[in-house]
Protein backbone atom coordinates (compact mmCIF):
# COMPACT_ATOMS: atom_id res chain seq x y z
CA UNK A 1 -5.31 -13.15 34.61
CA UNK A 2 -7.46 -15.53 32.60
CA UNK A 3 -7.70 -16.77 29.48
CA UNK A 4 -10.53 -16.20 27.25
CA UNK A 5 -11.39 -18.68 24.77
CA UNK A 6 -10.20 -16.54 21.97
CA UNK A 7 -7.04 -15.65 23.77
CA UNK A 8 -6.07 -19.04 23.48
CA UNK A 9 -7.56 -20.18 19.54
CA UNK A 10 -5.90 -16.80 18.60
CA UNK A 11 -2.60 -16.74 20.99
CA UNK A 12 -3.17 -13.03 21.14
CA UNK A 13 -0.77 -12.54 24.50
CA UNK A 14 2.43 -13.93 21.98
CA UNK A 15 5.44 -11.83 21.36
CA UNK A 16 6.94 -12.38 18.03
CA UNK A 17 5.54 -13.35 14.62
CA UNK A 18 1.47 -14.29 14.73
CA UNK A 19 1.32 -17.79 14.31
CA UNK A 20 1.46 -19.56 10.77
CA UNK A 21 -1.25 -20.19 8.21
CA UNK A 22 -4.31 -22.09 10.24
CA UNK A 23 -6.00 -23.14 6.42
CA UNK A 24 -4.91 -23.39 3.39
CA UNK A 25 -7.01 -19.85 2.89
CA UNK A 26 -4.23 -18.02 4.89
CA UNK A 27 -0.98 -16.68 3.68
CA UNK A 28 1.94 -17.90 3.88
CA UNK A 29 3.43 -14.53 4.58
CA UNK A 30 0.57 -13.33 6.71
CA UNK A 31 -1.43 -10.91 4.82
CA UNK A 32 -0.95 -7.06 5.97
CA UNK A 33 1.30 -8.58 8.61
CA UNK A 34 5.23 -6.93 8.20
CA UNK A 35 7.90 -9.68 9.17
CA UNK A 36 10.81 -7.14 8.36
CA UNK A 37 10.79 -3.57 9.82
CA UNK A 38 12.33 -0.29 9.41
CA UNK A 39 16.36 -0.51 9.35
CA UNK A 40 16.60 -4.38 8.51
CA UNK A 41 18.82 -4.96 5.53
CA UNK A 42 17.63 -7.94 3.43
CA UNK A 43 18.09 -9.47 -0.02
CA UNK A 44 15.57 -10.37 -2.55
CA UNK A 45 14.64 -14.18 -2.59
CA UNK A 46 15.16 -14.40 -6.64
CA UNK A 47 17.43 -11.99 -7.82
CA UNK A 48 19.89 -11.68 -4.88
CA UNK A 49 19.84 -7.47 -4.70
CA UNK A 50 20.42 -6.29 -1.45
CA UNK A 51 18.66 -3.30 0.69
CA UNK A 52 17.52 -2.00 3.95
CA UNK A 53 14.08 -1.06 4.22
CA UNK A 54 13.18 2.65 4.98
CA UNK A 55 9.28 2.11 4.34
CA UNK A 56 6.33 -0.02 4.82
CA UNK A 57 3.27 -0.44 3.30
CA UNK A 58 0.38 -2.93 4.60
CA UNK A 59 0.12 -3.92 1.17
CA UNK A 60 0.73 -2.89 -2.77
CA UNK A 61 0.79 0.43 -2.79
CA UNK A 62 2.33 1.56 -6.34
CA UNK A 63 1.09 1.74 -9.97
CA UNK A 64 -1.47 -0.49 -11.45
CA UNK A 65 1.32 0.22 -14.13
CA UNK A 66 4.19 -0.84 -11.91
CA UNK A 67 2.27 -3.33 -11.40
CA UNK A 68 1.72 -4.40 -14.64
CA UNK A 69 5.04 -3.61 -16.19
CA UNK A 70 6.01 -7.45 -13.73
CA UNK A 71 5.85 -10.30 -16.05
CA UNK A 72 2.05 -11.88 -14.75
CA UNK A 73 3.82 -15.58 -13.60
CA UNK A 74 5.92 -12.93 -11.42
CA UNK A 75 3.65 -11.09 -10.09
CA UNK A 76 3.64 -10.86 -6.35
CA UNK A 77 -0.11 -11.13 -4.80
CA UNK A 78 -1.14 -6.89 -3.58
CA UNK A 79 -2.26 -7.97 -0.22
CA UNK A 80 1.00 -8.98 1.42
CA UNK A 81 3.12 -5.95 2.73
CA UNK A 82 5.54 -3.85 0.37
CA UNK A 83 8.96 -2.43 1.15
CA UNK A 84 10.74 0.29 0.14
CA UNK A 85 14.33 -0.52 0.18
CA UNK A 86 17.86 1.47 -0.23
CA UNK A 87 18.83 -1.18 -2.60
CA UNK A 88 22.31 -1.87 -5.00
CA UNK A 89 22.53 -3.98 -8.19
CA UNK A 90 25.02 -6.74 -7.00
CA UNK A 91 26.23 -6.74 -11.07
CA UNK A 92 27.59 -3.25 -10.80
CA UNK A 93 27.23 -2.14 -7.01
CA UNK A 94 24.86 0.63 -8.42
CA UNK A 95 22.60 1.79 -5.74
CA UNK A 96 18.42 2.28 -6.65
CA UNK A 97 15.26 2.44 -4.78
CA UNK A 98 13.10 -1.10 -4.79
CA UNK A 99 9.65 -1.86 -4.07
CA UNK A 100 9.14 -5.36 -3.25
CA UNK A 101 6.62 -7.38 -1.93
CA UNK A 102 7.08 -9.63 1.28
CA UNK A 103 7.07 -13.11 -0.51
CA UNK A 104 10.58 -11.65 -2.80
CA UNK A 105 12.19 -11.04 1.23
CA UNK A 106 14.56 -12.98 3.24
CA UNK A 107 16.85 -11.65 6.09
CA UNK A 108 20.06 -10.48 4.63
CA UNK A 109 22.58 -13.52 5.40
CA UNK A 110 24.84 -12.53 8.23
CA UNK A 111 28.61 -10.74 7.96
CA UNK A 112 27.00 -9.24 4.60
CA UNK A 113 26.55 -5.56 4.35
CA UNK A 114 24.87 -2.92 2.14
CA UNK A 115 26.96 -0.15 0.88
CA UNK A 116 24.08 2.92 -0.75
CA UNK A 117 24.79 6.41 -0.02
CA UNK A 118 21.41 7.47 1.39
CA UNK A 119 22.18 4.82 4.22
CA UNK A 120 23.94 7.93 6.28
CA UNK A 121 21.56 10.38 5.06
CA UNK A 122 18.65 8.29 6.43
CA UNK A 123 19.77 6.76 9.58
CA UNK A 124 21.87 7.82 12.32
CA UNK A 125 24.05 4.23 12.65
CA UNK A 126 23.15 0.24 13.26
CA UNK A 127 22.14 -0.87 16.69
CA UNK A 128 21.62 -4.54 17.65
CA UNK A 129 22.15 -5.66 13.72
CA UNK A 130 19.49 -2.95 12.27
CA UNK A 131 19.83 0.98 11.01
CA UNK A 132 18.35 2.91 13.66
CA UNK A 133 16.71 6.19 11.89
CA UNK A 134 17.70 9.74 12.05
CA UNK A 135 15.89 11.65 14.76
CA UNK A 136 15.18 14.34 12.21
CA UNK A 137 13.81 11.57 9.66
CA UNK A 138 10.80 10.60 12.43
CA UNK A 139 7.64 11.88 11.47
């Protein structure tokens, strides 16, 4: 099979990540693009909470007061992906749902783990170094 010449500006036969920023108008963290998925546990670039993500959304999807309520130098940009995360406060262990934008993400750093109690109650066990979902939790 051929090439076309926008299979190969775009490198649309690529597994993996889509390739970086082309201009400085592109993201760095590939707008509506998800680099985490379902089951990855993760820790929040700034304040060093841990989770594992349960839900996606393309991009902000919460309160304009949410929203607000982040100091404005904070504020994470609304067309990146958001993740809901089975999270815990590493000051007292205490476990809470997050919502946080791509940009606050990085891959939690290995031989860590996440301890919430919805972990069991949403997926069925880790496979390959992610929480695989319940078969009763697939919609």
């Amino acid at each position: 099979m051929q090439k076309s010449d926008d299979d190969m500006r775009t490198g649309s036969d690529r597994m993996g990540p889509p390739p970086g920023p082309q201009n400085e108008s592109e993201s760095s963290v590939y707008k509506g693009v998800a680099l985490f998925r379902i089951g990855d546990a993760v820790q929040h670039r700034k304040f060093g909470f841990q989770g594992v993500i349960f839900d996606v959304d393309p991009q902000f999807a919460n309160s304009d007061e949410w929203y607000d309520s982040i100091p404005e130098e904070s504020r994470p940009r609304k067309d990146q992906p958001f993740y809901h995360l089975f999270a815990v406060n590493p000051a007292d262990l205490s476990p809470y749902i997050a919502y946080v934008s791509q940009q606050n993400l990085v891959p939690l750093p290995e031989g860590q783990e996440v301890a919430h109690p919805q972990l069991e109650d949403y997926f069925a066990g880790r496979q390959n170094g992610r929480w695989v979902v319940r078969n009763d939790r697939i919609n």
